[in-house]
N, C-alpha and C. Protein backbone atom coordinates (compact mmCIF):
# COMPACT_ATOMS: atom_id res chain seq x y z
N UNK A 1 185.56 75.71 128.28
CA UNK A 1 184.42 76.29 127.60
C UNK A 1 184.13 77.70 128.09
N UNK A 2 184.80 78.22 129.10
CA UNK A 2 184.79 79.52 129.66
C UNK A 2 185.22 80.52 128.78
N UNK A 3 184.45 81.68 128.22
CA UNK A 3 184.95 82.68 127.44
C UNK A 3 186.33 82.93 128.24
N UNK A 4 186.36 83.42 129.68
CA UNK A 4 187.46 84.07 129.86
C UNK A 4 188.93 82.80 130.27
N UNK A 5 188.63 81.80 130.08
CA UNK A 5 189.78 80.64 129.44
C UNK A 5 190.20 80.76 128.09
N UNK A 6 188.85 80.81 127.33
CA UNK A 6 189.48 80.69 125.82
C UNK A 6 189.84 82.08 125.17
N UNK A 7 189.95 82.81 125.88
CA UNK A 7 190.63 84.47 125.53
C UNK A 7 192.04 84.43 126.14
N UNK A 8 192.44 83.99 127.34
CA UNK A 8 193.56 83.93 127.79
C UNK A 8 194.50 82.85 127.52
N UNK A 9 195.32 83.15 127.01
CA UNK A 9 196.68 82.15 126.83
C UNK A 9 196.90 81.49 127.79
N UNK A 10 197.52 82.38 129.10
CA UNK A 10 198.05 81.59 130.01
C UNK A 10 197.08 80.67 130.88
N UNK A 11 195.89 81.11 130.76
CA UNK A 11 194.56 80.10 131.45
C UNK A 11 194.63 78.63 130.52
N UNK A 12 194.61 78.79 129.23
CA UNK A 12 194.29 77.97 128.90
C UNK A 12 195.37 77.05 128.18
N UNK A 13 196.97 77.21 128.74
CA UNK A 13 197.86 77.07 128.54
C UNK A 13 198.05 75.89 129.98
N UNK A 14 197.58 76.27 130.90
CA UNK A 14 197.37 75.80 131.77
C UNK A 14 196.83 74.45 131.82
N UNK A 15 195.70 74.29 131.17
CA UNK A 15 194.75 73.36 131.24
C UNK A 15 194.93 72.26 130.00
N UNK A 16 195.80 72.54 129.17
CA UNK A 16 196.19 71.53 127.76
C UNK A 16 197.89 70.97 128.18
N UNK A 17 197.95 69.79 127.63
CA UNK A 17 199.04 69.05 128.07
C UNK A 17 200.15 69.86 126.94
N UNK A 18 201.60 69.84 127.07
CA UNK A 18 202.62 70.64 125.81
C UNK A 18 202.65 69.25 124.87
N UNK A 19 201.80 68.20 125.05
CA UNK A 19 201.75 67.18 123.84
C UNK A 19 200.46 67.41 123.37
N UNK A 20 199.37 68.05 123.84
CA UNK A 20 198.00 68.16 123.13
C UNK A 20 198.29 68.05 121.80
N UNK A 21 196.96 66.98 121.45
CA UNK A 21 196.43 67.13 119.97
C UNK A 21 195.02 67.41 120.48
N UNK A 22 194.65 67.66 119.05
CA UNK A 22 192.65 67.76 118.86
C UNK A 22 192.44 67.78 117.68
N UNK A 23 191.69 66.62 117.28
CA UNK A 23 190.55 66.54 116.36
C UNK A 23 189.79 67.11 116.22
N UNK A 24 189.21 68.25 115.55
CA UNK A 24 188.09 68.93 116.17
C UNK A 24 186.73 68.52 115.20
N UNK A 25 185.42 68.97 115.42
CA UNK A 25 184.03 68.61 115.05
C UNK A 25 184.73 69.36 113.62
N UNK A 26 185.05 69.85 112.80
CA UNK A 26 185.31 70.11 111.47
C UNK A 26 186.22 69.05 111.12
N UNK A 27 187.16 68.40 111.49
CA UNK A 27 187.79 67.04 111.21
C UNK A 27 189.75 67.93 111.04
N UNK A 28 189.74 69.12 111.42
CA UNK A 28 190.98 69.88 111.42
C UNK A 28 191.55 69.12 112.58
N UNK A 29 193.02 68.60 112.66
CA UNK A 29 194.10 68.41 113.26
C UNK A 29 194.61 69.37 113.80
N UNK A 30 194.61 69.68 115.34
CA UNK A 30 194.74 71.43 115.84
C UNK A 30 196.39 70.65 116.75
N UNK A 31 197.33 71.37 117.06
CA UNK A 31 198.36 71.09 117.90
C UNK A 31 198.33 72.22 119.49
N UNK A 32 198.94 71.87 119.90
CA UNK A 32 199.27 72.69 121.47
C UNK A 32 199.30 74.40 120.72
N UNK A 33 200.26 74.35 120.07
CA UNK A 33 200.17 76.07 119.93
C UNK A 33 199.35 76.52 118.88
N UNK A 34 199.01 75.62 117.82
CA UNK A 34 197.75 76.16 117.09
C UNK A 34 196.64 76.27 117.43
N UNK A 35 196.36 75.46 119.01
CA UNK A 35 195.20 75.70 119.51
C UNK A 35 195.15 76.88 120.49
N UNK A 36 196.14 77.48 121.10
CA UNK A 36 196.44 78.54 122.04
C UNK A 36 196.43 79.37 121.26
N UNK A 37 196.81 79.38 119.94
CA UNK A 37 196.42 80.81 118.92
C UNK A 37 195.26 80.86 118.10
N UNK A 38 194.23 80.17 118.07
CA UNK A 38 193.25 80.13 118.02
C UNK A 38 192.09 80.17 118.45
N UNK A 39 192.22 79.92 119.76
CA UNK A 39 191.16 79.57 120.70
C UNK A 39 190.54 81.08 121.17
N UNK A 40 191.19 81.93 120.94
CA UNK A 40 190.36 83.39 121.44
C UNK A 40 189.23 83.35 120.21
N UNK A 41 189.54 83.24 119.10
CA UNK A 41 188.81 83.56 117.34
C UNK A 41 187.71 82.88 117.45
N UNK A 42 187.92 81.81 118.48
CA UNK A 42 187.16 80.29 117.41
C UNK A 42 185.60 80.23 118.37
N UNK A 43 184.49 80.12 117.81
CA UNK A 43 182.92 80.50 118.20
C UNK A 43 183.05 79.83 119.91
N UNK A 44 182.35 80.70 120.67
CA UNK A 44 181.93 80.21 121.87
C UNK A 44 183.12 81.26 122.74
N UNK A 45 183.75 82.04 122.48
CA UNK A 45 184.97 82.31 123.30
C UNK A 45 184.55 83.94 123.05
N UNK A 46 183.71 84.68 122.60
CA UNK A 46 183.27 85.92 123.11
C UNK A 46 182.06 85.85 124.34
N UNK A 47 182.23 86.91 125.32
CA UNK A 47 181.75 86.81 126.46
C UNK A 47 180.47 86.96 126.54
N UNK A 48 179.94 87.85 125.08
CA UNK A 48 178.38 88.23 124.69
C UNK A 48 177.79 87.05 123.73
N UNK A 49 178.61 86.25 123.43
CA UNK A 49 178.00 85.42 122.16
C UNK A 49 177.48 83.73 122.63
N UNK A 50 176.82 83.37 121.91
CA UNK A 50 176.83 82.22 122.02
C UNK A 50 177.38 81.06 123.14
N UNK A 51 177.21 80.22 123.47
CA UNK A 51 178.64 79.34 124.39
C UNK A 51 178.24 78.07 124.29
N UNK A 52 179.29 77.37 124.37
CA UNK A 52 179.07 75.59 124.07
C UNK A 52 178.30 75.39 125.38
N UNK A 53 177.16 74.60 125.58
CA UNK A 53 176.21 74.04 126.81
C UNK A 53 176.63 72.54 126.76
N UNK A 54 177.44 72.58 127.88
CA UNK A 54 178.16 70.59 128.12
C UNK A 54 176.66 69.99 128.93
N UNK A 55 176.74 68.79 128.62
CA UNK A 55 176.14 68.12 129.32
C UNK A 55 176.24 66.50 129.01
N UNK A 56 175.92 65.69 130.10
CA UNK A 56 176.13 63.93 130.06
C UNK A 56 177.49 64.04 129.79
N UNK A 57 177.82 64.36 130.98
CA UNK A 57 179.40 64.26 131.44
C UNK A 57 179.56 63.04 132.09
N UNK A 58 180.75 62.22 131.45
CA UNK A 58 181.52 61.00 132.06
C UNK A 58 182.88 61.02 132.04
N UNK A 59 183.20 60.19 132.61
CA UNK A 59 184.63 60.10 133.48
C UNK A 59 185.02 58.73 133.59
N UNK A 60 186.36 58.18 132.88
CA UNK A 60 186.70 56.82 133.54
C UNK A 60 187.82 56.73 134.04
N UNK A 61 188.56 56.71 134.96
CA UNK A 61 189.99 56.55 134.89
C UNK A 61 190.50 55.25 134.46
N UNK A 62 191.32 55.66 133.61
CA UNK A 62 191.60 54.24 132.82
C UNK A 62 193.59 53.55 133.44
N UNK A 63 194.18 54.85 133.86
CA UNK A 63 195.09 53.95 134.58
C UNK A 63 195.45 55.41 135.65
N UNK A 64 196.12 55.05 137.02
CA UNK A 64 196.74 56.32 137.54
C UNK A 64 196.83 57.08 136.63
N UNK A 65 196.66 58.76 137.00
CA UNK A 65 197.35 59.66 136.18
C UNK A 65 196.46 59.88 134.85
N UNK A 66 195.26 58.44 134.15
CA UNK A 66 195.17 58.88 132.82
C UNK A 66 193.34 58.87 133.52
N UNK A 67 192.36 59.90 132.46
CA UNK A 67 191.54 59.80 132.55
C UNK A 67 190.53 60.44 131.38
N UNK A 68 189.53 59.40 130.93
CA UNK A 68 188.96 59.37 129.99
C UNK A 68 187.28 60.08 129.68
N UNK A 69 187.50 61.37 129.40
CA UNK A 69 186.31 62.12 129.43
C UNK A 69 185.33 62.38 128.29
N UNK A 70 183.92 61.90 128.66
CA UNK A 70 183.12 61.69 127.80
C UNK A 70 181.78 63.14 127.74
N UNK A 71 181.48 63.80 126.96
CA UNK A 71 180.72 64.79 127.43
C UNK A 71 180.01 65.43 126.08
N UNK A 72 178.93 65.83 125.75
CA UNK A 72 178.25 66.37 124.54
C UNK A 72 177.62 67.78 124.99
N UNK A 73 177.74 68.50 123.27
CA UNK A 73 177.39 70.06 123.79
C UNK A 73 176.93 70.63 122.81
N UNK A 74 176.38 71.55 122.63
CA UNK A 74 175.48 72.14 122.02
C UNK A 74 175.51 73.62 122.08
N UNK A 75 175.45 74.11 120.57
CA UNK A 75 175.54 75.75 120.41
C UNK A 75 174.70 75.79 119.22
N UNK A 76 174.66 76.60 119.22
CA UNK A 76 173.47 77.67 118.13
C UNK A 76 172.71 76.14 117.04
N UNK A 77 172.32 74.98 117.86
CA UNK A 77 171.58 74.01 117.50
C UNK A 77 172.87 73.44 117.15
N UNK A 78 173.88 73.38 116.96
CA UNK A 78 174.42 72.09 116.82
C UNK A 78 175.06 71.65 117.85
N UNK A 79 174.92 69.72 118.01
CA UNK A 79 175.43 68.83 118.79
C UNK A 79 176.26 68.32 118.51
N UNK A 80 177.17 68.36 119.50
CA UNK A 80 178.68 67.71 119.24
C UNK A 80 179.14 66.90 120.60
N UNK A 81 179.22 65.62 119.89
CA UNK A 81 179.84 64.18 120.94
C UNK A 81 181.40 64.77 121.23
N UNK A 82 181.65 64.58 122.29
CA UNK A 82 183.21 65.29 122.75
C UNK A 82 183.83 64.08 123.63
N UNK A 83 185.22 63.97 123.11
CA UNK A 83 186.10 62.63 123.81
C UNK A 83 187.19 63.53 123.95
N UNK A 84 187.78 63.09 125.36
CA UNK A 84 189.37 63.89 126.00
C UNK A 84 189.70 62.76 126.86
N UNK A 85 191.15 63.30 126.72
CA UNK A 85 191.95 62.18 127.69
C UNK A 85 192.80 63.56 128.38
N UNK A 86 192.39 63.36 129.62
CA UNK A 86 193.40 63.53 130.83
C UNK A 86 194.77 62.89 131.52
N UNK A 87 195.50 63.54 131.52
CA UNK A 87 196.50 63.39 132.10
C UNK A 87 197.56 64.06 132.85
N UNK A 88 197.82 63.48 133.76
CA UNK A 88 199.30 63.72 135.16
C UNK A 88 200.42 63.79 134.25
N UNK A 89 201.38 64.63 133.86
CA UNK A 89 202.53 64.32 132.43
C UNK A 89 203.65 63.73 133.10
N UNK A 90 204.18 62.95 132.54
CA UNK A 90 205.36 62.40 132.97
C UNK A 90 206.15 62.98 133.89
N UNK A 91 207.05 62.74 135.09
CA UNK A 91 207.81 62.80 136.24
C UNK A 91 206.61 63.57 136.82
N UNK A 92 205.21 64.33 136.85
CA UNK A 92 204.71 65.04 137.43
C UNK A 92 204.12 64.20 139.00
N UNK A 93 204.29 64.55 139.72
CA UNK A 93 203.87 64.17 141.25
C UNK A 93 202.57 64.00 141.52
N UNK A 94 202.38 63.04 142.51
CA UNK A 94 200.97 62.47 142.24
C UNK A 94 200.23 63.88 142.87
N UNK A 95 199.12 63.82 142.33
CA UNK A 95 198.51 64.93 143.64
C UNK A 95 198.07 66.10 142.01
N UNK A 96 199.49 66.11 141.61
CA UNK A 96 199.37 67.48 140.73
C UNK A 96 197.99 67.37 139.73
N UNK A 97 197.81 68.64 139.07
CA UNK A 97 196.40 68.90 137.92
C UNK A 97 196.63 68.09 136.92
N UNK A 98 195.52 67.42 136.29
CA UNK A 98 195.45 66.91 135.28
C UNK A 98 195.53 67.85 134.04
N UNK A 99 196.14 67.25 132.57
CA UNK A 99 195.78 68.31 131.77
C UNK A 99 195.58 67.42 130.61
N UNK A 100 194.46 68.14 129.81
CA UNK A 100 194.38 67.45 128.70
C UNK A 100 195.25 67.22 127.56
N UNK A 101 195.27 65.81 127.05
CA UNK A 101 196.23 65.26 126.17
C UNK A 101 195.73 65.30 124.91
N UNK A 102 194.66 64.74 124.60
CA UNK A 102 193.72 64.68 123.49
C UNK A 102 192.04 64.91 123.57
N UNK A 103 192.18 65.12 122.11
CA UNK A 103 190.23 65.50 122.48
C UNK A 103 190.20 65.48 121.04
N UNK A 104 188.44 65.27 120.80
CA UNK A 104 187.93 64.88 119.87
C UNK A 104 186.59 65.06 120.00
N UNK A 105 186.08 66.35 118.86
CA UNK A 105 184.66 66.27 118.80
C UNK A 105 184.18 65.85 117.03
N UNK A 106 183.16 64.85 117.49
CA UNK A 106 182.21 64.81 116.46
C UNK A 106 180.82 64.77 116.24
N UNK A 107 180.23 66.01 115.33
CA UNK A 107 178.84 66.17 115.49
C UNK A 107 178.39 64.97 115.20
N UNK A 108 177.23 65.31 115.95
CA UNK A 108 176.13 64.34 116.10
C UNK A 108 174.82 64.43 114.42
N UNK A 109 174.79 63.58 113.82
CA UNK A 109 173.77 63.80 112.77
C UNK A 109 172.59 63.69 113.07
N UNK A 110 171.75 64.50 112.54
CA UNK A 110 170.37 65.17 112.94
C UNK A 110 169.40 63.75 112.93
N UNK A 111 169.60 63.16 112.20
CA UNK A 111 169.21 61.64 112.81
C UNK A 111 169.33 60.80 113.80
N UNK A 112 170.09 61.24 114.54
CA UNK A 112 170.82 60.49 115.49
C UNK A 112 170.64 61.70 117.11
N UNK A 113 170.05 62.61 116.18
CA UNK A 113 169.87 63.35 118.11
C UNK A 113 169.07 63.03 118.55
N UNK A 114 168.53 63.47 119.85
CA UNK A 114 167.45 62.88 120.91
C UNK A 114 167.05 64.30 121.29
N UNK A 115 166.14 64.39 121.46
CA UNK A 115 165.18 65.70 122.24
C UNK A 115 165.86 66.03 123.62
């Protein structure tokens, strides 16, 4: 959610698995490199503008290596429920960074928010 992640390739090349998918809160199917060429454009990623505000962050690890992140956020009034899965990628050594595999946001309907 860092402007200067989502401007840089190699930052944020870093942090997505080379199998990433994403669902995103518009219901678009984004891949590993359509999201690395996008992610400078796409709202929240200029350094003066706006920025996604995370909060009710959870965490489960669901096996070694995999881990299941739960977290909601909010920009220019809209709320969006956010699901990611973490992961260690195959032959990678224990110890090493997790990177995300999948993610999935879906807004929250104005009925359904909480103060």
């Amino acid at each position: 959610m860092d402007p200067a992640v989502r401007l840089s390739r190699a930052l944020a090349a870093a942090l997505l698995d080379p199998e990433f998918v994403e669902v995103g809160a518009s219901g678009r199917r984004w891949t590993y490199e359509e999201m690395l060429d996008g992610l400078p454009t796409m709202a929240g990623s200029a350094d003066d503008g706006p920025r996604h505000e995370p909060t009710d962050f959870r965490g489960v690890v669901l096996a070694p290596g995999l881990v299941h992140l739960t977290y909601e956020t909010l920009r220019d009034g809209r709320r969006v429920r956010r699901s990611s899965l973490w992961r260690r990628g195959p032959g990678a050594p224990e110890g090493s960074a997790l990177r995300m595999y999948y993610h999935q946001g879906t807004p929250v309907p104005e009925a359904h928010r909480q103060p």
